[in-house]
PDB file of N, CA and C in Angstrom:
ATOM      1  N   UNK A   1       0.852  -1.192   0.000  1.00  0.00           N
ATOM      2  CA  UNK A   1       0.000   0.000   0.000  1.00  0.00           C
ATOM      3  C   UNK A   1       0.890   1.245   0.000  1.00  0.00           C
ATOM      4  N   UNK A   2       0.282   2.375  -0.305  1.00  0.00           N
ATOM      5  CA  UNK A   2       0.808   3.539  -0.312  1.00  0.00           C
ATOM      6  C   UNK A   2       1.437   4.275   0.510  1.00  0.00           C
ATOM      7  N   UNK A   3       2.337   4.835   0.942  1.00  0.00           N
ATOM      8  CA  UNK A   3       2.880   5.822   2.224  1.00  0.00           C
ATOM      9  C   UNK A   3       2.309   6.859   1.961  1.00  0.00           C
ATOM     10  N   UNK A   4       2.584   7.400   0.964  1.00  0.00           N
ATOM     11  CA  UNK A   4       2.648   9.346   1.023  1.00  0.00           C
ATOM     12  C   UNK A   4       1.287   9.366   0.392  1.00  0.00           C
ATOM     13  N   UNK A   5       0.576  10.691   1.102  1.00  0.00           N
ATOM     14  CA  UNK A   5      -0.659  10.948   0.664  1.00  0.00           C
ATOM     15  C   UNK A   5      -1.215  11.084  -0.135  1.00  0.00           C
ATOM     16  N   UNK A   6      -0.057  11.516  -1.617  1.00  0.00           N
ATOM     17  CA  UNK A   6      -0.709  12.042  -2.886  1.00  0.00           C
ATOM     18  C   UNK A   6      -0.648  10.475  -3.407  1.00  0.00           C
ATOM     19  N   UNK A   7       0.329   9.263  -2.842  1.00  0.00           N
ATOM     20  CA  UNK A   7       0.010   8.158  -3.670  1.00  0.00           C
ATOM     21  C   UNK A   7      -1.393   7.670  -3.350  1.00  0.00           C
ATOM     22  N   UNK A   8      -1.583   7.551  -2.383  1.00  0.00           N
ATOM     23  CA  UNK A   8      -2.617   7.397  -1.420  1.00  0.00           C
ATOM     24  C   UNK A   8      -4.064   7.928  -2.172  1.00  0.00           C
ATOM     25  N   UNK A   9      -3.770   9.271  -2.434  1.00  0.00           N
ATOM     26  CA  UNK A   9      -4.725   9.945  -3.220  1.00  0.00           C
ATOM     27  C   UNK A   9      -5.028   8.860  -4.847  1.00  0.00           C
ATOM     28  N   UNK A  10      -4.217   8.748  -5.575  1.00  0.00           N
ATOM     29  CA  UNK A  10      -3.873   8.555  -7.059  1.00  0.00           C
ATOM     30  C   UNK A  10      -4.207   6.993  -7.045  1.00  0.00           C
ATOM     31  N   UNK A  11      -4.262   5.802  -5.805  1.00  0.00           N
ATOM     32  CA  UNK A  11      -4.687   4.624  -5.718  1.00  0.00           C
ATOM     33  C   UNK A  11      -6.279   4.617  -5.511  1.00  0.00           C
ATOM     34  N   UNK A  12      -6.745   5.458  -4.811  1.00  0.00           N
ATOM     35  CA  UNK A  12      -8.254   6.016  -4.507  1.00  0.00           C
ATOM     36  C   UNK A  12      -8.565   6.392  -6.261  1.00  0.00           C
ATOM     37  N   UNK A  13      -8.137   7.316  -6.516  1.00  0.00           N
ATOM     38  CA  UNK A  13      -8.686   7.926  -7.751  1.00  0.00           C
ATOM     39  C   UNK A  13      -9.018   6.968  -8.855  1.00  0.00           C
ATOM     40  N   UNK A  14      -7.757   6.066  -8.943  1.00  0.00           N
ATOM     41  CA  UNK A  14      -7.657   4.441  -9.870  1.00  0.00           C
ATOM     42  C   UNK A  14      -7.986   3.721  -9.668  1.00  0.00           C
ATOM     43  N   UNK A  15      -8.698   3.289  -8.619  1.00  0.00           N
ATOM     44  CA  UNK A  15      -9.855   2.499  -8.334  1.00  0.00           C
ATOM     45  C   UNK A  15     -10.804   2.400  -8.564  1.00  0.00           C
ATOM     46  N   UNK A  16     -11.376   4.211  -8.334  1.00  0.00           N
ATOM     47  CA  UNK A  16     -12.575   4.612  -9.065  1.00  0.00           C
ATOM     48  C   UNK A  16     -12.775   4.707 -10.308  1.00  0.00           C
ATOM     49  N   UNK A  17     -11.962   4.877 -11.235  1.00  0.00           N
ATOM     50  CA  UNK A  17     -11.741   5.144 -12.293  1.00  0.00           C
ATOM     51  C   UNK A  17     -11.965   3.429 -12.884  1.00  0.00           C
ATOM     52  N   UNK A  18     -11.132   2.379 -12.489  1.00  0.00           N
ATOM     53  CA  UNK A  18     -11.458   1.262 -13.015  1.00  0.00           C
ATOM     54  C   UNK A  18     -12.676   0.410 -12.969  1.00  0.00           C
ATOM     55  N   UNK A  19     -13.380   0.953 -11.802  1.00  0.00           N
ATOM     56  CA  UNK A  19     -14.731   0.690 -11.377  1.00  0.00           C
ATOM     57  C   UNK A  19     -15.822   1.259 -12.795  1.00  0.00           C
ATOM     58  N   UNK A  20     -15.919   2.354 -12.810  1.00  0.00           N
ATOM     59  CA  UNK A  20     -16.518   2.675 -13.720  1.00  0.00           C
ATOM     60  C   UNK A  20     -15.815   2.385 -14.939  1.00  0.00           C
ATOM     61  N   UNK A  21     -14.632   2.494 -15.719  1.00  0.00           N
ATOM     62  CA  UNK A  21     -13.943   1.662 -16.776  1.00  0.00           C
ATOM     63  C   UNK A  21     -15.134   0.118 -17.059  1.00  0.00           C
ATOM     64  N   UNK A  22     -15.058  -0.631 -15.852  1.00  0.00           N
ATOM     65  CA  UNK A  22     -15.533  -1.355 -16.145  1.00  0.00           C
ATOM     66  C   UNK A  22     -17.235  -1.742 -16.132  1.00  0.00           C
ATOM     67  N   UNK A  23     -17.535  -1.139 -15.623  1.00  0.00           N
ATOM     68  CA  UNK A  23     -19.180  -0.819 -15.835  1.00  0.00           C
ATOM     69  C   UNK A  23     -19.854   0.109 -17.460  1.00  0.00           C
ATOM     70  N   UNK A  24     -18.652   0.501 -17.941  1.00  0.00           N
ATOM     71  CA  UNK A  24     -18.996   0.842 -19.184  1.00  0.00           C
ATOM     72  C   UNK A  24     -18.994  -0.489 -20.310  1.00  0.00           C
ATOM     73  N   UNK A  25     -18.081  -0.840 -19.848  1.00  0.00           N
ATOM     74  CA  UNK A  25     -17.198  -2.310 -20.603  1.00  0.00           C
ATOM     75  C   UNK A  25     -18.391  -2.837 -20.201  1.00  0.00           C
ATOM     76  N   UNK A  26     -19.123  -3.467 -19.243  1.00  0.00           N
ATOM     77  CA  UNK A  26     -20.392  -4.229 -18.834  1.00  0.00           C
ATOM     78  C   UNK A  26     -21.208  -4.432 -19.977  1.00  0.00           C
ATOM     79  N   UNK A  27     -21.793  -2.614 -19.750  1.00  0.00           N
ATOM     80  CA  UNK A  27     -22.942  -2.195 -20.578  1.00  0.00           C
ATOM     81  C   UNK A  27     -22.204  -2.218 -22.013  1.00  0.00           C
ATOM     82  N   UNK A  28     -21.381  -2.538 -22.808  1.00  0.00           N
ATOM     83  CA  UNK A  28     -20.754  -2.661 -23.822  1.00  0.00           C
ATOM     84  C   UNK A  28     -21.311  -4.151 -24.099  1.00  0.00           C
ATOM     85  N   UNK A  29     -20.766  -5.131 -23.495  1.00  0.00           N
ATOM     86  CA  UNK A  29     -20.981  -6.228 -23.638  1.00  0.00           C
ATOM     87  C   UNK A  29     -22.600  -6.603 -23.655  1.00  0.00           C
ATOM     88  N   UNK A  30     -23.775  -6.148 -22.830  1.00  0.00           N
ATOM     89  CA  UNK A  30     -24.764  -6.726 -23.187  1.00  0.00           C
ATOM     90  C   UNK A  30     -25.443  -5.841 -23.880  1.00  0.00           C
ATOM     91  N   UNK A  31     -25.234  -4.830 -24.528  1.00  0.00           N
ATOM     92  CA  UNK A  31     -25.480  -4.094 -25.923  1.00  0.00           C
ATOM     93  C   UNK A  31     -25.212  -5.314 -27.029  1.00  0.00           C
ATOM     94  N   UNK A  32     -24.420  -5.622 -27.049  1.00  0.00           N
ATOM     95  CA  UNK A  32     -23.961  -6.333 -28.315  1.00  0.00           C
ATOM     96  C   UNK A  32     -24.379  -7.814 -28.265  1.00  0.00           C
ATOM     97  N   UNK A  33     -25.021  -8.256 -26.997  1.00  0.00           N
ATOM     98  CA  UNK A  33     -25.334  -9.480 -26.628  1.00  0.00           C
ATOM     99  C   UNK A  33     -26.865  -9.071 -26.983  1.00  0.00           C
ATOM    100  N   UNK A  34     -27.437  -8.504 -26.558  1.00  0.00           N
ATOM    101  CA  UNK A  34     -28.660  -7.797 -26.802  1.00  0.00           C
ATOM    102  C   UNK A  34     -29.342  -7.874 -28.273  1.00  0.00           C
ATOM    103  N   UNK A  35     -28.427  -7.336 -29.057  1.00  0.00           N
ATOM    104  CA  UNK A  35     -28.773  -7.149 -30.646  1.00  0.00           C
ATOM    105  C   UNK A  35     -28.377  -8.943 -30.848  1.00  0.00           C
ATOM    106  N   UNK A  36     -27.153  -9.690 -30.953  1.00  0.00           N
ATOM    107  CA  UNK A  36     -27.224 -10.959 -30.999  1.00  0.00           C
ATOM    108  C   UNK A  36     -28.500 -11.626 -30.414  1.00  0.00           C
ATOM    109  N   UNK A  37     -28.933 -11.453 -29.653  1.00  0.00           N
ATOM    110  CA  UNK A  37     -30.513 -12.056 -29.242  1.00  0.00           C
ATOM    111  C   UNK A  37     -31.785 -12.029 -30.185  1.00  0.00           C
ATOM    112  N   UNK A  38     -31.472 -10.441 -30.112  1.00  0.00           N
ATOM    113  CA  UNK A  38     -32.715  -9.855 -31.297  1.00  0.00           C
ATOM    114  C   UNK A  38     -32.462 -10.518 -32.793  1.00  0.00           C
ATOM    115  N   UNK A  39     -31.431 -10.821 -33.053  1.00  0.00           N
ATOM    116  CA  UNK A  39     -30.738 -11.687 -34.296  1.00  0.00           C
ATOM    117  C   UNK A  39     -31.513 -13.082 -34.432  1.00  0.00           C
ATOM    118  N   UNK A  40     -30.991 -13.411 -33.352  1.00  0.00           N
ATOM    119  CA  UNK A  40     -31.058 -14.840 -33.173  1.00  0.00           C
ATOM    120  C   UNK A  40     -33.156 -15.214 -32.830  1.00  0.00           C
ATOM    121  N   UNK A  41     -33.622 -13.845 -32.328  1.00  0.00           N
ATOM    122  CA  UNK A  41     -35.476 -14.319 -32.548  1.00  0.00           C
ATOM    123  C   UNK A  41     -35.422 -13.973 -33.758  1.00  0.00           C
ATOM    124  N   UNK A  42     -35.198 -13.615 -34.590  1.00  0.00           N
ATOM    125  CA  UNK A  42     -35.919 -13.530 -36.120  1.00  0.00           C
ATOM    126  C   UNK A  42     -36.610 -12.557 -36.629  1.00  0.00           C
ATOM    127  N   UNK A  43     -36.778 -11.284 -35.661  1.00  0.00           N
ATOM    128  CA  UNK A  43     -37.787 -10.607 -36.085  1.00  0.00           C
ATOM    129  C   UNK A  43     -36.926  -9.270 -36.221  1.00  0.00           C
ATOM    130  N   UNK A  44     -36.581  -8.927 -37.792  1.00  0.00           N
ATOM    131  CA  UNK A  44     -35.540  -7.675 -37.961  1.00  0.00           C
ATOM    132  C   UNK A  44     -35.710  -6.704 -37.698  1.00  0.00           C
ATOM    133  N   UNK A  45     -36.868  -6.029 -37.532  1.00  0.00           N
ATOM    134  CA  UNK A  45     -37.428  -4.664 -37.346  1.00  0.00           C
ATOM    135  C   UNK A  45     -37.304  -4.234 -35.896  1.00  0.00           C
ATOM    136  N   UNK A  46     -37.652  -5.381 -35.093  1.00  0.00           N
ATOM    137  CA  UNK A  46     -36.734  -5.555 -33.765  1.00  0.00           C
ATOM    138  C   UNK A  46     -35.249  -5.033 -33.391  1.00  0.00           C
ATOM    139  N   UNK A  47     -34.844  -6.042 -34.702  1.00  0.00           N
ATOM    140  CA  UNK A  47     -33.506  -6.131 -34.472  1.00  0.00           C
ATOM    141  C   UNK A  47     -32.476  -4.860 -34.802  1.00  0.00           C
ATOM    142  N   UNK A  48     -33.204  -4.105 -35.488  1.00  0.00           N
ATOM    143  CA  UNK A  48     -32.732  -3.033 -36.260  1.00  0.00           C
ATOM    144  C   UNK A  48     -32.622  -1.791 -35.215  1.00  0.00           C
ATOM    145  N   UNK A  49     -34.144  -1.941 -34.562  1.00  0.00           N
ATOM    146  CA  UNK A  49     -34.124  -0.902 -33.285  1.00  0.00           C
ATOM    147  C   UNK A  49     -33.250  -1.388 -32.379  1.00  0.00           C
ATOM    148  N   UNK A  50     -32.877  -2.496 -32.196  1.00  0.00           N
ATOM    149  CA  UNK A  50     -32.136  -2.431 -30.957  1.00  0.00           C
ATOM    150  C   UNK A  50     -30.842  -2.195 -31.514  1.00  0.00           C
ATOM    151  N   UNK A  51     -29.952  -2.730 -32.535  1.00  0.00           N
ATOM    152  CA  UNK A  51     -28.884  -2.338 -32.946  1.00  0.00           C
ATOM    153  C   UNK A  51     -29.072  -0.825 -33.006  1.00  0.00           C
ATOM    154  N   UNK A  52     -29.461   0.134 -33.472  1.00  0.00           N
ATOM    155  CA  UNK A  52     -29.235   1.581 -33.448  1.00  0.00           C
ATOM    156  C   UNK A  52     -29.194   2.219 -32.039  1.00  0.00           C
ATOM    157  N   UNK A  53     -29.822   0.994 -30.965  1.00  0.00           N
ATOM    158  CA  UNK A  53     -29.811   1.605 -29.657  1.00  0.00           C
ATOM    159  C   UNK A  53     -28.265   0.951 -29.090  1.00  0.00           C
ATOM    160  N   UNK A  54     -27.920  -0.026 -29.681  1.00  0.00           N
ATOM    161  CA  UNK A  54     -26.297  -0.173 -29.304  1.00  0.00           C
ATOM    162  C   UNK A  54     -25.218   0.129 -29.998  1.00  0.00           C
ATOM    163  N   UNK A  55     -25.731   0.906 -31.322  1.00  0.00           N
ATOM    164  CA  UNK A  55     -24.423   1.306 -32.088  1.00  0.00           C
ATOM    165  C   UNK A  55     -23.942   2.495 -31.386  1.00  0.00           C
ATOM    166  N   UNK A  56     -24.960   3.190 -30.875  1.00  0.00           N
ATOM    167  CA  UNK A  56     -24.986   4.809 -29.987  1.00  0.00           C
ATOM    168  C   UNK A  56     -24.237   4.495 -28.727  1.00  0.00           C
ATOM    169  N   UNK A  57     -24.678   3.071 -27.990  1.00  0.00           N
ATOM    170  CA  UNK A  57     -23.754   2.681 -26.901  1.00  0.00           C
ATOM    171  C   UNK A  57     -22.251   2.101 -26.979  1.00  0.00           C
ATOM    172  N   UNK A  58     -21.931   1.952 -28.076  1.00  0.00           N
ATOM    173  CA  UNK A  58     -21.152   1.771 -28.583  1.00  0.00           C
ATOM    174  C   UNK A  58     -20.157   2.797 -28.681  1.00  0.00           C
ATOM    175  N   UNK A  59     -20.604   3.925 -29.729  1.00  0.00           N
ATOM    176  CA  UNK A  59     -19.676   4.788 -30.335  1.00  0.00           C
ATOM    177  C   UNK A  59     -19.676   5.774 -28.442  1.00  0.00           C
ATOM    178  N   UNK A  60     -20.205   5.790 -28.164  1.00  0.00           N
ATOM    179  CA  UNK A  60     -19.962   6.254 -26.645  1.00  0.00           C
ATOM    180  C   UNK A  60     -18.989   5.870 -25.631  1.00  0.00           C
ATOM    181  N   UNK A  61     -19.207   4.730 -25.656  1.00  0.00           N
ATOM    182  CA  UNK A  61     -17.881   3.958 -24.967  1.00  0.00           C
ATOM    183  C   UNK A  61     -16.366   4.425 -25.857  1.00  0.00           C
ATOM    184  N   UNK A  62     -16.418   4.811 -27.333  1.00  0.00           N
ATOM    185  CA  UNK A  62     -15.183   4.343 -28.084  1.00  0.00           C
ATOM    186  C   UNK A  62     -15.110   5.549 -27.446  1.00  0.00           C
ATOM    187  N   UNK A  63     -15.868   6.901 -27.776  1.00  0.00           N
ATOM    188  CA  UNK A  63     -15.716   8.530 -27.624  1.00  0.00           C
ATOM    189  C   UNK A  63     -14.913   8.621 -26.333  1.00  0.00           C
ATOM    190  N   UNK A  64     -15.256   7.548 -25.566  1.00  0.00           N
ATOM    191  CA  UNK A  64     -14.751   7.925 -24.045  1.00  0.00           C
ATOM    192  C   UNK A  64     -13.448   7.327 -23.864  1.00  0.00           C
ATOM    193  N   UNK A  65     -12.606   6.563 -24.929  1.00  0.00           N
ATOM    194  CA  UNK A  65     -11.870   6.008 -24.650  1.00  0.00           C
ATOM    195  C   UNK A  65     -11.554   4.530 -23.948  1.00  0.00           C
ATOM    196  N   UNK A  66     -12.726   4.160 -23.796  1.00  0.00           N
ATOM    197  CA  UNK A  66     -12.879   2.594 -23.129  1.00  0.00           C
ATOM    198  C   UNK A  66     -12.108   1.675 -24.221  1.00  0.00           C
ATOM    199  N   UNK A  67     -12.868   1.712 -24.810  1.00  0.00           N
ATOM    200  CA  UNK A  67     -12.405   0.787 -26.605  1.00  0.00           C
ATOM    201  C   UNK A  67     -11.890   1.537 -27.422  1.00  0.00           C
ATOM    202  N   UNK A  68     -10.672   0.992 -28.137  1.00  0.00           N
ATOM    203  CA  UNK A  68     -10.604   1.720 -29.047  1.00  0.00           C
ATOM    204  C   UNK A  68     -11.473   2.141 -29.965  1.00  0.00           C
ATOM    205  N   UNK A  69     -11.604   2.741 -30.918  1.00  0.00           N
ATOM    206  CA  UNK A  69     -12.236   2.961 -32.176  1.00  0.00           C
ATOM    207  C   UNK A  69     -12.694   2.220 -33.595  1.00  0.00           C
ATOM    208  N   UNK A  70     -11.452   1.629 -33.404  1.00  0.00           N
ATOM    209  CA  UNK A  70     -11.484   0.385 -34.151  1.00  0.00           C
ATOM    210  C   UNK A  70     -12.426  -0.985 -33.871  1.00  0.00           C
ATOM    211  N   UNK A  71     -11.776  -1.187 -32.459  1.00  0.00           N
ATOM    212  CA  UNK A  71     -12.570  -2.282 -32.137  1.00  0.00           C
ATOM    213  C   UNK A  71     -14.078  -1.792 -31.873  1.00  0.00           C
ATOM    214  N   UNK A  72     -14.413  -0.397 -31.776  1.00  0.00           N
ATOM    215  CA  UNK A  72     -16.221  -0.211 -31.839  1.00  0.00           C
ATOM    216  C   UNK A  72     -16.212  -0.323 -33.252  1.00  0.00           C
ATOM    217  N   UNK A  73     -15.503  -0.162 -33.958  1.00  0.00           N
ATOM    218  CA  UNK A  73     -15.878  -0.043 -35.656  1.00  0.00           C
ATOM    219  C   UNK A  73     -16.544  -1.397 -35.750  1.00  0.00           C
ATOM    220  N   UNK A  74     -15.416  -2.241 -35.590  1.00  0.00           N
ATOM    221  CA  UNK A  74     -15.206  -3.564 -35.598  1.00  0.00           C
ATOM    222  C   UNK A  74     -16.687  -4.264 -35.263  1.00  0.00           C
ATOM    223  N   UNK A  75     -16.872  -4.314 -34.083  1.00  0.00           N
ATOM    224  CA  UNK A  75     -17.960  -4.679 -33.538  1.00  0.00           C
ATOM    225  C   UNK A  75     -19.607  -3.963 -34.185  1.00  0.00           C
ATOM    226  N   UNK A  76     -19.788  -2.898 -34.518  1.00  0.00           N
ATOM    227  CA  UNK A  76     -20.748  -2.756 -35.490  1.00  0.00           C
ATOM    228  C   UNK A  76     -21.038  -3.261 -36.593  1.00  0.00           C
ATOM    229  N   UNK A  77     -19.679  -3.003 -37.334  1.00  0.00           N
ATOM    230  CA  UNK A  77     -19.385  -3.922 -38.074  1.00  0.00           C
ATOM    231  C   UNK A  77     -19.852  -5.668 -38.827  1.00  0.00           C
ATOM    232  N   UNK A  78     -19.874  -5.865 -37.882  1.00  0.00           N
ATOM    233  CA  UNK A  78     -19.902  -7.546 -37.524  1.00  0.00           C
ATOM    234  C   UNK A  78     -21.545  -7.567 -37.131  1.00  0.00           C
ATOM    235  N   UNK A  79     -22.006  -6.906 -36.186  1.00  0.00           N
ATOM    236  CA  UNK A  79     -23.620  -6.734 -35.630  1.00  0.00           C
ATOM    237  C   UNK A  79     -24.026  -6.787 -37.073  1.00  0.00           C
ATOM    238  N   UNK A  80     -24.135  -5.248 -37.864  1.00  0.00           N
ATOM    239  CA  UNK A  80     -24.435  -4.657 -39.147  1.00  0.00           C
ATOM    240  C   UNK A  80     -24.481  -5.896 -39.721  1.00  0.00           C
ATOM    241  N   UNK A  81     -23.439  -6.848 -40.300  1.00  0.00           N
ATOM    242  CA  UNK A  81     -23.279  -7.587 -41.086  1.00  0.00           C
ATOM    243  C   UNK A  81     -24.066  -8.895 -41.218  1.00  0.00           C
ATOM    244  N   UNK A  82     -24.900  -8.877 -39.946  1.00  0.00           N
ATOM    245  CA  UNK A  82     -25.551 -10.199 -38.914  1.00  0.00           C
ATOM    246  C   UNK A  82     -26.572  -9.747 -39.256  1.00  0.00           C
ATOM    247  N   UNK A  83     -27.545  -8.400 -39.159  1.00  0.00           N
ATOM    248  CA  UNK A  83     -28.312  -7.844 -39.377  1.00  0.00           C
ATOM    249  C   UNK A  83     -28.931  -8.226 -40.807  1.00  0.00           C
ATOM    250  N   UNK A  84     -27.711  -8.038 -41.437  1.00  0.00           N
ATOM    251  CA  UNK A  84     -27.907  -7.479 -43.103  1.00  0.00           C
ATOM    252  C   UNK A  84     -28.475  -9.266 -43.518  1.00  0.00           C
ATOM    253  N   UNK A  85     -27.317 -10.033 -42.930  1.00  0.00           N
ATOM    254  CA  UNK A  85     -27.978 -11.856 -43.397  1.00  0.00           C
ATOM    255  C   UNK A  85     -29.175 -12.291 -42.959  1.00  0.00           C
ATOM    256  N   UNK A  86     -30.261 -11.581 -42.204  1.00  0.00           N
ATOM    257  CA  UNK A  86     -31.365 -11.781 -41.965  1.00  0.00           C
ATOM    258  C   UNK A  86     -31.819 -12.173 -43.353  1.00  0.00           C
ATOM    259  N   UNK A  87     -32.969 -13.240 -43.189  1.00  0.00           N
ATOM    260  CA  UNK A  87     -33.788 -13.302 -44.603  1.00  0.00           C
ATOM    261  C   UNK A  87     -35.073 -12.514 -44.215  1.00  0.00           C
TER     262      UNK A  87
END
């Protein structure tokens, strides 16, 4: 553990910081689990609304720096593409 106060301070701060880091990352993951569901019932018009409600959760997380950019590209990407093979 820390001695001096400002480390003390900066272990507090990074704690918090990874706490929420990862509660974004959470809600990242069942966004994209979410639209895979809506995929997987069959019904696109569904599926379409919920993907536009996780592409937004998405590009939010990248904006903030959680994910890169790429990998939100990536991951729309791939949703989009799941979407599109609907019959």
């Amino acid at each position: 553990m820390a001695n001096i106060a400002s480390a003390r301070k900066r272990a507090r701060q990074a704690e918090k910081r990874r706490q929420h880091n990862a509660s974004l990352r959470s809600e990242l993951r069942s966004a994209v689990k979410s639209v895979k569901k809506a995929i997987a019932g069959g019904d696109k018009e569904a599926a379409k609304t919920v993907f536009q409600r996780a592409a937004g959760v998405i590009d939010s997380i990248a904006d903030k720096q959680i994910i890169h950019k790429n990998k939100a590209a990536r991951h729309k990407s791939r949703l989009a593409a799941a979407l599109k093979a609907m019959a």
